[in-house]
PDB file of N, CA and C in Angstrom:
ATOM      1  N   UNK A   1     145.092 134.452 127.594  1.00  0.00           N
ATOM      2  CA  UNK A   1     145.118 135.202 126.355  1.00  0.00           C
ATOM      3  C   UNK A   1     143.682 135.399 125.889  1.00  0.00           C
ATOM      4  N   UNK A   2     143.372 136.627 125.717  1.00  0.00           N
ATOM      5  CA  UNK A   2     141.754 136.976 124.966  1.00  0.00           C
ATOM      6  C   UNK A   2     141.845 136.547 123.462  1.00  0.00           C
ATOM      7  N   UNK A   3     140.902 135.938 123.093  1.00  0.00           N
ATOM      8  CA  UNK A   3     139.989 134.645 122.205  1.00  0.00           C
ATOM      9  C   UNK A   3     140.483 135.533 120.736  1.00  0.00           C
ATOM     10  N   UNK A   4     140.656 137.176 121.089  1.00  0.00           N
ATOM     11  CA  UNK A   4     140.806 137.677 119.679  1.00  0.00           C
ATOM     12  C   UNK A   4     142.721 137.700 119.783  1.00  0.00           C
ATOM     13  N   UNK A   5     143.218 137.740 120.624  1.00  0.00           N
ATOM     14  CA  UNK A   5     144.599 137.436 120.281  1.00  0.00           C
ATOM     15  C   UNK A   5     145.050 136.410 119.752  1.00  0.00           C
ATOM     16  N   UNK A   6     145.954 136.523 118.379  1.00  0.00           N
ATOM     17  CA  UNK A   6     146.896 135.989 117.491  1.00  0.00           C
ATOM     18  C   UNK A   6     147.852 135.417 118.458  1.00  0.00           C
ATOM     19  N   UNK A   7     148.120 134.192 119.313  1.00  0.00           N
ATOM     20  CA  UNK A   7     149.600 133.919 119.725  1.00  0.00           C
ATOM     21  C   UNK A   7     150.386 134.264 119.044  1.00  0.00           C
ATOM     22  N   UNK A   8     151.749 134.946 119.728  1.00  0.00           N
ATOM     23  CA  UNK A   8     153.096 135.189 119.317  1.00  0.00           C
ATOM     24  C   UNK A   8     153.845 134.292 118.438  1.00  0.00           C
ATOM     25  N   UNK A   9     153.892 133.182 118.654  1.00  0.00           N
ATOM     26  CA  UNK A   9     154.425 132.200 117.685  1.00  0.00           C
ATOM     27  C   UNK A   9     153.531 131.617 116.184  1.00  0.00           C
ATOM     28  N   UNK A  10     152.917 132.167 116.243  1.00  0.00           N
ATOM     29  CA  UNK A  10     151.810 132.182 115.140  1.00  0.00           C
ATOM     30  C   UNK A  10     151.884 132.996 114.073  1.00  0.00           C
ATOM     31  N   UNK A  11     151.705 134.214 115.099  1.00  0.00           N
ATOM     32  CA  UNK A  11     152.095 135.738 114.413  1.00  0.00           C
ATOM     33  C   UNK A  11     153.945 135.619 113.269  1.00  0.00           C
ATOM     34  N   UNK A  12     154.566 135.154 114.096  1.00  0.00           N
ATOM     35  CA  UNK A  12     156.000 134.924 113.956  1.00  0.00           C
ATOM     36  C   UNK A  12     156.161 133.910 112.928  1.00  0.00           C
ATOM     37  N   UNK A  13     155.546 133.040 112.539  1.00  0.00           N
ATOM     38  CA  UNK A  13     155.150 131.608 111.426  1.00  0.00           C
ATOM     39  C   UNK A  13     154.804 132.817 110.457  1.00  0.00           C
ATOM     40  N   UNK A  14     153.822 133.503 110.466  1.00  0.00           N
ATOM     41  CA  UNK A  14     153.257 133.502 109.404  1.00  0.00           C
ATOM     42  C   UNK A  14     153.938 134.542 108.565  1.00  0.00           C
ATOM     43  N   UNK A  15     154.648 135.970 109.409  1.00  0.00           N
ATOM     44  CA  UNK A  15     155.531 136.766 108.991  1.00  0.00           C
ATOM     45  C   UNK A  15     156.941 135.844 108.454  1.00  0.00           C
ATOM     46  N   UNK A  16     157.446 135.166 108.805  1.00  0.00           N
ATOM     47  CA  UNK A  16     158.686 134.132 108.099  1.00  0.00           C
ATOM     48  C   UNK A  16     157.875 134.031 106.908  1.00  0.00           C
ATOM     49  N   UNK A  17     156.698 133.219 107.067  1.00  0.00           N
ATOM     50  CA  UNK A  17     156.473 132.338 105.602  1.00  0.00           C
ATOM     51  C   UNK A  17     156.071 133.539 104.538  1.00  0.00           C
ATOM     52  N   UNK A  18     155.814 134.296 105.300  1.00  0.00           N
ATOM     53  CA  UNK A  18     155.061 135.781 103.716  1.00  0.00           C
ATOM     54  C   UNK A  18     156.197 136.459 103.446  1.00  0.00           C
ATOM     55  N   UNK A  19     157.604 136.108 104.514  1.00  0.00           N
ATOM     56  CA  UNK A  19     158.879 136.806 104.432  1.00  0.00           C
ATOM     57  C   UNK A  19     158.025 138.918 104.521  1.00  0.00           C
ATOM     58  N   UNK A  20     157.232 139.042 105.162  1.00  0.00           N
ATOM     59  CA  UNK A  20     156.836 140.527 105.503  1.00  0.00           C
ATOM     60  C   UNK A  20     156.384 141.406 104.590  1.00  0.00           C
ATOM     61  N   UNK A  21     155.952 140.327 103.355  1.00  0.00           N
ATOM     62  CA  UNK A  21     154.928 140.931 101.842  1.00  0.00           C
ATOM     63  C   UNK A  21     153.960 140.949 102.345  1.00  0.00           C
ATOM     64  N   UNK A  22     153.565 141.878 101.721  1.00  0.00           N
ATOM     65  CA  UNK A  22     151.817 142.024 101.509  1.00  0.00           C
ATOM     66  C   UNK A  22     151.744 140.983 100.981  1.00  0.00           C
ATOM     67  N   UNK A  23     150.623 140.028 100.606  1.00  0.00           N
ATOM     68  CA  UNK A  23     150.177 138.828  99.744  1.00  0.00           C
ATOM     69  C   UNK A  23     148.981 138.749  98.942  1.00  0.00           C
ATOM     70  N   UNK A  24     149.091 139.799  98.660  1.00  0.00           N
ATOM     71  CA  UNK A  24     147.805 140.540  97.992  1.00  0.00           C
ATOM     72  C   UNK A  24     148.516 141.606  96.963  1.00  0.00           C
ATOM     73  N   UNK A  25     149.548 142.292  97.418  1.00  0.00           N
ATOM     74  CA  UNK A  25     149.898 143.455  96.518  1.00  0.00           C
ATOM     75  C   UNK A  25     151.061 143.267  96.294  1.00  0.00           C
ATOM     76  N   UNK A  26     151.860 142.994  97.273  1.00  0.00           N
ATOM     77  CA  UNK A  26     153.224 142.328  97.400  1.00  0.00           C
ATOM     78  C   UNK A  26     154.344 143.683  97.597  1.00  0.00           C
ATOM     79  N   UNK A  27     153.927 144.419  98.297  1.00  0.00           N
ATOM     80  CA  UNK A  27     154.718 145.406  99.124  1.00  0.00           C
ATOM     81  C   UNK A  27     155.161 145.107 100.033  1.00  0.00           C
ATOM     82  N   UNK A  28     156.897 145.210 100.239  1.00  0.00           N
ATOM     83  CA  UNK A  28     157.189 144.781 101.511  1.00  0.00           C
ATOM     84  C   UNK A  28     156.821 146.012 102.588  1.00  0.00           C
ATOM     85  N   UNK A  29     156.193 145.360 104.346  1.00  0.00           N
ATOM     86  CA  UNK A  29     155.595 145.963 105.007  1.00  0.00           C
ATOM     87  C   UNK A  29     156.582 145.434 106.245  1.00  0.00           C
ATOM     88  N   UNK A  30     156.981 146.145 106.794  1.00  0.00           N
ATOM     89  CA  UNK A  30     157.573 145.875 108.500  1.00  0.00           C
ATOM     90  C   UNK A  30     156.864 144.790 109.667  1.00  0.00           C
ATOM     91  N   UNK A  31     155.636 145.875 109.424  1.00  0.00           N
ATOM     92  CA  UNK A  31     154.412 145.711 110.556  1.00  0.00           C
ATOM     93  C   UNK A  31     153.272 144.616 109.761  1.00  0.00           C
ATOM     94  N   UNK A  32     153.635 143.582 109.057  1.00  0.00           N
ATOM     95  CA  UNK A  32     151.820 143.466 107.975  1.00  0.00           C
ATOM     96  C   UNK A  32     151.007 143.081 109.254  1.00  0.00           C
ATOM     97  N   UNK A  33     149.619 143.119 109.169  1.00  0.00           N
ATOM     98  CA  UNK A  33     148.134 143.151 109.220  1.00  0.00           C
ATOM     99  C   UNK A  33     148.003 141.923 109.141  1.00  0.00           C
ATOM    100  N   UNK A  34     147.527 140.880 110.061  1.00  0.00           N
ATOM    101  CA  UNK A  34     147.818 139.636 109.634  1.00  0.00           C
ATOM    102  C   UNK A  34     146.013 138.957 109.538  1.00  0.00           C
ATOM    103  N   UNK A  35     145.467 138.318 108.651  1.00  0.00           N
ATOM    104  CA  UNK A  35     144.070 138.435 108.126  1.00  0.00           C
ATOM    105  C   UNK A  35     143.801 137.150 108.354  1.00  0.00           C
ATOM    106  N   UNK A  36     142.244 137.050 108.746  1.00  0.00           N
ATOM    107  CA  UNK A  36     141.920 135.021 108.593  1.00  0.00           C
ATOM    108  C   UNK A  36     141.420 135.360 107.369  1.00  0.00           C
ATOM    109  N   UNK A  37     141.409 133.937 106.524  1.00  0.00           N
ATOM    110  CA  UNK A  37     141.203 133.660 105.483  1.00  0.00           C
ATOM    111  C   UNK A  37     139.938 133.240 105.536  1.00  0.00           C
ATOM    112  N   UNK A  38     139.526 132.119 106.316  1.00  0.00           N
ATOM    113  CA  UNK A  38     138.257 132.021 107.024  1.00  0.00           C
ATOM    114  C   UNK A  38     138.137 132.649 108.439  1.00  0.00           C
ATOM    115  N   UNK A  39     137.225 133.781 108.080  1.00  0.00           N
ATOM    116  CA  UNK A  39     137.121 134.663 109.431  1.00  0.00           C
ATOM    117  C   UNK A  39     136.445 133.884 110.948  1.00  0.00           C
ATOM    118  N   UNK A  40     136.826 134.488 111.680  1.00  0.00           N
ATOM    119  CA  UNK A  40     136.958 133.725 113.064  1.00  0.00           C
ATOM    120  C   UNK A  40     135.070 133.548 112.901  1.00  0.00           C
ATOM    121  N   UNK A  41     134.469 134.846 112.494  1.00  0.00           N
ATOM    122  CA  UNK A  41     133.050 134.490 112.899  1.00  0.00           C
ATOM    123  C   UNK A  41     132.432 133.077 112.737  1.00  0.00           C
ATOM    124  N   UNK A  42     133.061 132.452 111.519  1.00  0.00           N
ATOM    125  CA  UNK A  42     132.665 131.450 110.687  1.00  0.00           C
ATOM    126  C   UNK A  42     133.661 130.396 110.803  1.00  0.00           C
ATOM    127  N   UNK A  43     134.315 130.408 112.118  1.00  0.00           N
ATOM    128  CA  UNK A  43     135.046 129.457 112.711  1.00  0.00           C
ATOM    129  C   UNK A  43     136.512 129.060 112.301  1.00  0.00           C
ATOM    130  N   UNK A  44     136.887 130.695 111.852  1.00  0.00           N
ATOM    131  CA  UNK A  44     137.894 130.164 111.183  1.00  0.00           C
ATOM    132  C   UNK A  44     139.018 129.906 112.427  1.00  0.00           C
ATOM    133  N   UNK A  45     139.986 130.124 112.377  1.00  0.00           N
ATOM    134  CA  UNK A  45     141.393 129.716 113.666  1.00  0.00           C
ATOM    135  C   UNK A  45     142.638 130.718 113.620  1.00  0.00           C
ATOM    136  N   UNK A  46     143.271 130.846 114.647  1.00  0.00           N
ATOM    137  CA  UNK A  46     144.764 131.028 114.635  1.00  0.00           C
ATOM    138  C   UNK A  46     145.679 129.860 114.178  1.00  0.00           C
ATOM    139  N   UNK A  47     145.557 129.821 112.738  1.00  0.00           N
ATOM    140  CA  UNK A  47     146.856 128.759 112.200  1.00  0.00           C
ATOM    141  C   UNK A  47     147.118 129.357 111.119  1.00  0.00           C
ATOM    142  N   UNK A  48     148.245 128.660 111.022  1.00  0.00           N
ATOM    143  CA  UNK A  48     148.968 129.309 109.946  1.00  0.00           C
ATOM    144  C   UNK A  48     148.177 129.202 108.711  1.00  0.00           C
ATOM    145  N   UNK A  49     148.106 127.988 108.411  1.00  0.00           N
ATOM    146  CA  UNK A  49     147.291 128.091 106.914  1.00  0.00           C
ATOM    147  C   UNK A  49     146.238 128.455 106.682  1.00  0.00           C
ATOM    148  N   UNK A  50     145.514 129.334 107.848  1.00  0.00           N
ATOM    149  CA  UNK A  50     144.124 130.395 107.806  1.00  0.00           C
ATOM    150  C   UNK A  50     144.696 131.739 108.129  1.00  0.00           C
ATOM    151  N   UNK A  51     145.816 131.921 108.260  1.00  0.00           N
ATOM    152  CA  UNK A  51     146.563 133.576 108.459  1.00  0.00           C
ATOM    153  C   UNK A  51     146.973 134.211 106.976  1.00  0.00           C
ATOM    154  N   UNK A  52     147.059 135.725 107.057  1.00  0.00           N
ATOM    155  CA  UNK A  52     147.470 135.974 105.557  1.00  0.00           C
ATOM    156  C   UNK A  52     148.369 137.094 106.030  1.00  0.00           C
ATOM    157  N   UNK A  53     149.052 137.330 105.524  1.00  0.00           N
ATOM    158  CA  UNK A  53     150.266 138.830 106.279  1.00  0.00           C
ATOM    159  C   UNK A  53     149.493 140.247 104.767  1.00  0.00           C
ATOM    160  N   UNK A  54     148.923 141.119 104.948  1.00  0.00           N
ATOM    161  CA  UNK A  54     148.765 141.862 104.001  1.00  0.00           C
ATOM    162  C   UNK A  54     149.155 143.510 104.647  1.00  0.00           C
ATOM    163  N   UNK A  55     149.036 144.117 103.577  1.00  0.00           N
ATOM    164  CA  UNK A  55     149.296 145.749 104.256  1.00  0.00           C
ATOM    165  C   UNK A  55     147.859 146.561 104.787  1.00  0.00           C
ATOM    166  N   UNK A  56     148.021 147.460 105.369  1.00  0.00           N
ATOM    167  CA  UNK A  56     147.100 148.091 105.983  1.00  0.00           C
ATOM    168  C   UNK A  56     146.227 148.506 104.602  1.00  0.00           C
ATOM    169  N   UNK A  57     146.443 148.826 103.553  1.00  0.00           N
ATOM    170  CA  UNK A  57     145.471 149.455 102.896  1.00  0.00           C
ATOM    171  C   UNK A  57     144.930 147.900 102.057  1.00  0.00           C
ATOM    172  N   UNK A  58     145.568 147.059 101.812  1.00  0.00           N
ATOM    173  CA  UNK A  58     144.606 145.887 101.217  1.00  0.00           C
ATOM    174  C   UNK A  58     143.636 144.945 102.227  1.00  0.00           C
ATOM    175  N   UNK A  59     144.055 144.926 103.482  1.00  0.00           N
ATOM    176  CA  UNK A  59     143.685 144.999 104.570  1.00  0.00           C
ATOM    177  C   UNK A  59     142.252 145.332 104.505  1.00  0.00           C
ATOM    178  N   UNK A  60     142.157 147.092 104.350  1.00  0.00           N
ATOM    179  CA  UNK A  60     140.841 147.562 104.819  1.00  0.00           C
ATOM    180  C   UNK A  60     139.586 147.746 103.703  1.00  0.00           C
ATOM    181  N   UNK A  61     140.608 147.385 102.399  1.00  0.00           N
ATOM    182  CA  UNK A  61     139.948 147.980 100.852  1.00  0.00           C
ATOM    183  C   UNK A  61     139.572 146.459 100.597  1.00  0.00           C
ATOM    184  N   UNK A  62     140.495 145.449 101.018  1.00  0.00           N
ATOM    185  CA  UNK A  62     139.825 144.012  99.752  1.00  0.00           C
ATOM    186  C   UNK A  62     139.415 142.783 100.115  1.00  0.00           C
ATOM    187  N   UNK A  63     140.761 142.948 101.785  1.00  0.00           N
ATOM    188  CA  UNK A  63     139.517 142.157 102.450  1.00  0.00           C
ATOM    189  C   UNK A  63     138.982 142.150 103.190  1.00  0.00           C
ATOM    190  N   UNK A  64     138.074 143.360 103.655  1.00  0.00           N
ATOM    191  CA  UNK A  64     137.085 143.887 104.124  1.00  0.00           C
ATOM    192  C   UNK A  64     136.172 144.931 103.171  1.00  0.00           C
ATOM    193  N   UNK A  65     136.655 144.752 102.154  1.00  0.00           N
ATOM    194  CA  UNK A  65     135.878 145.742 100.910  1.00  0.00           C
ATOM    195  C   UNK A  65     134.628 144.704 100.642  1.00  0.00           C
ATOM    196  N   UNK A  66     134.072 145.285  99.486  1.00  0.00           N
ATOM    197  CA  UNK A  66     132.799 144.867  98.977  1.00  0.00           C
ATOM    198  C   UNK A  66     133.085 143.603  97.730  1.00  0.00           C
ATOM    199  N   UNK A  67     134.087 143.874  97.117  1.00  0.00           N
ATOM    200  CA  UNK A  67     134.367 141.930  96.664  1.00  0.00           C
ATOM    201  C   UNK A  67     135.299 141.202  98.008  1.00  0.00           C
ATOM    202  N   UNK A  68     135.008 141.549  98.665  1.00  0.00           N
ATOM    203  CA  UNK A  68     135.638 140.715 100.254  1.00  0.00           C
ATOM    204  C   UNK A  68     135.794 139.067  99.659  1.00  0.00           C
ATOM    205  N   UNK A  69     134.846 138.291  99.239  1.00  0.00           N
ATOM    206  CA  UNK A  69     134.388 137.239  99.030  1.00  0.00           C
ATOM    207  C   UNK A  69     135.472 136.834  97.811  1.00  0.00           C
ATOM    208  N   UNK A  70     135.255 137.683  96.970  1.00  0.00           N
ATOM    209  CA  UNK A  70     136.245 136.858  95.623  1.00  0.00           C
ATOM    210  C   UNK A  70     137.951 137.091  95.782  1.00  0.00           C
ATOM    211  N   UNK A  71     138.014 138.026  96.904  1.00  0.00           N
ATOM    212  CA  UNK A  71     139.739 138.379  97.465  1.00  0.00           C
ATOM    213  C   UNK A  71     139.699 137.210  98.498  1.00  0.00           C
ATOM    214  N   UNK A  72     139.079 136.857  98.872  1.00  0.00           N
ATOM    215  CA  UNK A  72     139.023 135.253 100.281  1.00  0.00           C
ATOM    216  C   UNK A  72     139.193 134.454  99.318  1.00  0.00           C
ATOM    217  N   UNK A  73     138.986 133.927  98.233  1.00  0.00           N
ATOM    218  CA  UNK A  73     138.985 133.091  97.616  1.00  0.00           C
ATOM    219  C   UNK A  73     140.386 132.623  96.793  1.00  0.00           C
ATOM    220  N   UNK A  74     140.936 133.924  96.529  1.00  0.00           N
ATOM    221  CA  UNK A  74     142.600 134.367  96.010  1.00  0.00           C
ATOM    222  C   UNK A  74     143.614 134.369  97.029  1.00  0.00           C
ATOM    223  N   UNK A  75     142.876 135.119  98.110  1.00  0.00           N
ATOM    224  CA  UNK A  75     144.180 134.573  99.334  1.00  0.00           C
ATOM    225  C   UNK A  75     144.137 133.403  99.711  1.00  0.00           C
ATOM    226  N   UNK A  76     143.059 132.232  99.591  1.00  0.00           N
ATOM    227  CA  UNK A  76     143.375 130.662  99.876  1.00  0.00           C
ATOM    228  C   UNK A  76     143.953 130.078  99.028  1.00  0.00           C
ATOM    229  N   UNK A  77     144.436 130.456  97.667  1.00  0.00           N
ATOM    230  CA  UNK A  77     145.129 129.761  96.946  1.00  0.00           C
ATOM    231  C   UNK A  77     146.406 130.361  97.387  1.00  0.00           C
ATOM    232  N   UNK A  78     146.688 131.626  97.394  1.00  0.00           N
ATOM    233  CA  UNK A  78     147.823 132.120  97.057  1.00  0.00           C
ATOM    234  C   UNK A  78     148.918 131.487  98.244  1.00  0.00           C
ATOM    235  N   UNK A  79     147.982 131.705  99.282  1.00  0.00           N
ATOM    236  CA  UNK A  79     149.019 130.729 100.950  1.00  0.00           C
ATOM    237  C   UNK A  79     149.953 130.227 100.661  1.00  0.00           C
ATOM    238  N   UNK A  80     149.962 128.847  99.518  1.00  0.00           N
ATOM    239  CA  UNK A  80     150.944 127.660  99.468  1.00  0.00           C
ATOM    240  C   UNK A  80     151.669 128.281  98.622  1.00  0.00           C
ATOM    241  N   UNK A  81     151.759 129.433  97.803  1.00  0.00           N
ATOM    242  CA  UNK A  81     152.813 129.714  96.487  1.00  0.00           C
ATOM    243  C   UNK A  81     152.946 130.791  96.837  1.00  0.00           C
ATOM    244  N   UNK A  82     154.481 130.215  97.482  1.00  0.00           N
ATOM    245  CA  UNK A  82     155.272 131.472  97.964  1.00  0.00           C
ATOM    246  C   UNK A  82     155.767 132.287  96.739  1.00  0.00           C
ATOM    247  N   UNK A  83     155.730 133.866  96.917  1.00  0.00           N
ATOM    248  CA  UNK A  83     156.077 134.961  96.141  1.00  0.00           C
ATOM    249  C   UNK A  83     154.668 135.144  94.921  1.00  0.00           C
ATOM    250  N   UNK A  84     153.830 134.509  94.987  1.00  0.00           N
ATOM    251  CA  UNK A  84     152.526 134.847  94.160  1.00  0.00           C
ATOM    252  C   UNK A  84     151.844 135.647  95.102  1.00  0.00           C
ATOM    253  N   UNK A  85     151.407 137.107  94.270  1.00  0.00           N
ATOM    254  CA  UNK A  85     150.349 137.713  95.024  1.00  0.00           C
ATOM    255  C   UNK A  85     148.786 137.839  94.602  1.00  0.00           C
ATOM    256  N   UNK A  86     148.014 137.749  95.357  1.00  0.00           N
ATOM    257  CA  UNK A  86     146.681 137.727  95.294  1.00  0.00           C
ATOM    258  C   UNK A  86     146.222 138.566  93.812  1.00  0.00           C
ATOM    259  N   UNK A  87     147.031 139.638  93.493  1.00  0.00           N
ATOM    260  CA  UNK A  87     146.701 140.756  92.710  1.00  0.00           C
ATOM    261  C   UNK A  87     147.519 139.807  91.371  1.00  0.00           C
ATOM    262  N   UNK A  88     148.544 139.108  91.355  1.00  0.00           N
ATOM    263  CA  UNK A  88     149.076 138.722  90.285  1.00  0.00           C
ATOM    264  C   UNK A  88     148.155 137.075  89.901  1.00  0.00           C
ATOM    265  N   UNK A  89     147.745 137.041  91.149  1.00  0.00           N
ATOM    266  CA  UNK A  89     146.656 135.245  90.638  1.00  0.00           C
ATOM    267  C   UNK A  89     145.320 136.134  90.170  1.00  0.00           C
ATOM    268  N   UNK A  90     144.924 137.270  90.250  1.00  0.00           N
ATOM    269  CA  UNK A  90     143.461 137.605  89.865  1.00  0.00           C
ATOM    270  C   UNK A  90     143.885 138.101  88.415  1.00  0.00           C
ATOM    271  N   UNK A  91     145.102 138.712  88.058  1.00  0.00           N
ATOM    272  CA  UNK A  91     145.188 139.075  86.612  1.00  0.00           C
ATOM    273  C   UNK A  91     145.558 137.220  85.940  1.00  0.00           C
ATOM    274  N   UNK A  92     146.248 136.419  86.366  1.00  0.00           N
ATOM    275  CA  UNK A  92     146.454 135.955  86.026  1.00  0.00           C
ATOM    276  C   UNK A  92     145.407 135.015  85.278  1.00  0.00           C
ATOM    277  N   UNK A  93     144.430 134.411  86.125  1.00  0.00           N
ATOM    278  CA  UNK A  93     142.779 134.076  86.158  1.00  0.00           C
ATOM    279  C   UNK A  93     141.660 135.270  84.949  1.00  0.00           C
ATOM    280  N   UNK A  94     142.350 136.416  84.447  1.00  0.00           N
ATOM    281  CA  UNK A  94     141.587 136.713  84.321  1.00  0.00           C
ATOM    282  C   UNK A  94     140.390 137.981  84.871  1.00  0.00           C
ATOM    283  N   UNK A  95     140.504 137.708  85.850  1.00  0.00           N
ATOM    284  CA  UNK A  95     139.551 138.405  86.620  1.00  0.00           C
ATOM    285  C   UNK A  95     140.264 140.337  87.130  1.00  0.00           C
ATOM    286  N   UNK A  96     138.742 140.862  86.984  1.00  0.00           N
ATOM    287  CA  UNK A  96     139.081 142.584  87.002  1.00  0.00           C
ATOM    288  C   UNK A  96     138.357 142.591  88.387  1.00  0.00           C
ATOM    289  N   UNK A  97     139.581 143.065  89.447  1.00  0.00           N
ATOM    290  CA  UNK A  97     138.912 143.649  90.716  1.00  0.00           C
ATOM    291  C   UNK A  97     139.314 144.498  91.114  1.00  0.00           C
ATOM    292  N   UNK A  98     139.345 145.621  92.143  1.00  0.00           N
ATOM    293  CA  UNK A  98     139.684 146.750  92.510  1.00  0.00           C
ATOM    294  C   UNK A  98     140.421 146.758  93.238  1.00  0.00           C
TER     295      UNK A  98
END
């Protein structure tokens, strides 16, 4: 298996546990985009509790956008609390992001 492939049973963990929400916007998605939380560059892993299931457009806008950093920080909380989305812990906190 090449170093950037997600194992199948991984992939399959992490879609159960997000039940196929976005976790960021909380749209249900068929296909989600499945994200490290700590990116591989910086050693992050294929495990579950560094995977995030999101949709293609939060994906490419938030966490890979330009507050990248303060949306990494919302998807590591949000992991353990199932049905909280990233977008409902940043209003919740307070905080205005795009």
């Amino acid at each position: 298996m090449p170093s950037g492939d997600i194992p199948a049973s991984v992939r399959e963990e992490v879609h159960a546990r997000d039940e196929h929400f976005c976790r960021c916007c909380g749209r249900y998605v068929e296909h989600p985009q499945l994200h490290h939380i700590t990116y591989r560059s910086q050693g992050g892993r294929h495990e579950l509790g560094n995977l995030i299931s999101l949709c293609f457009s939060c994906h490419a806008k938030k966490a890979h956008g330009p507050e990248n950093r303060t949306w990494q920080e919302l998807f590591a909380q949000v992991i353990d609390m199932p049905g909280v989305t990233a977008a409902a812990l940043a209003r919740w906190q307070g905080k205005t992001l795009r």
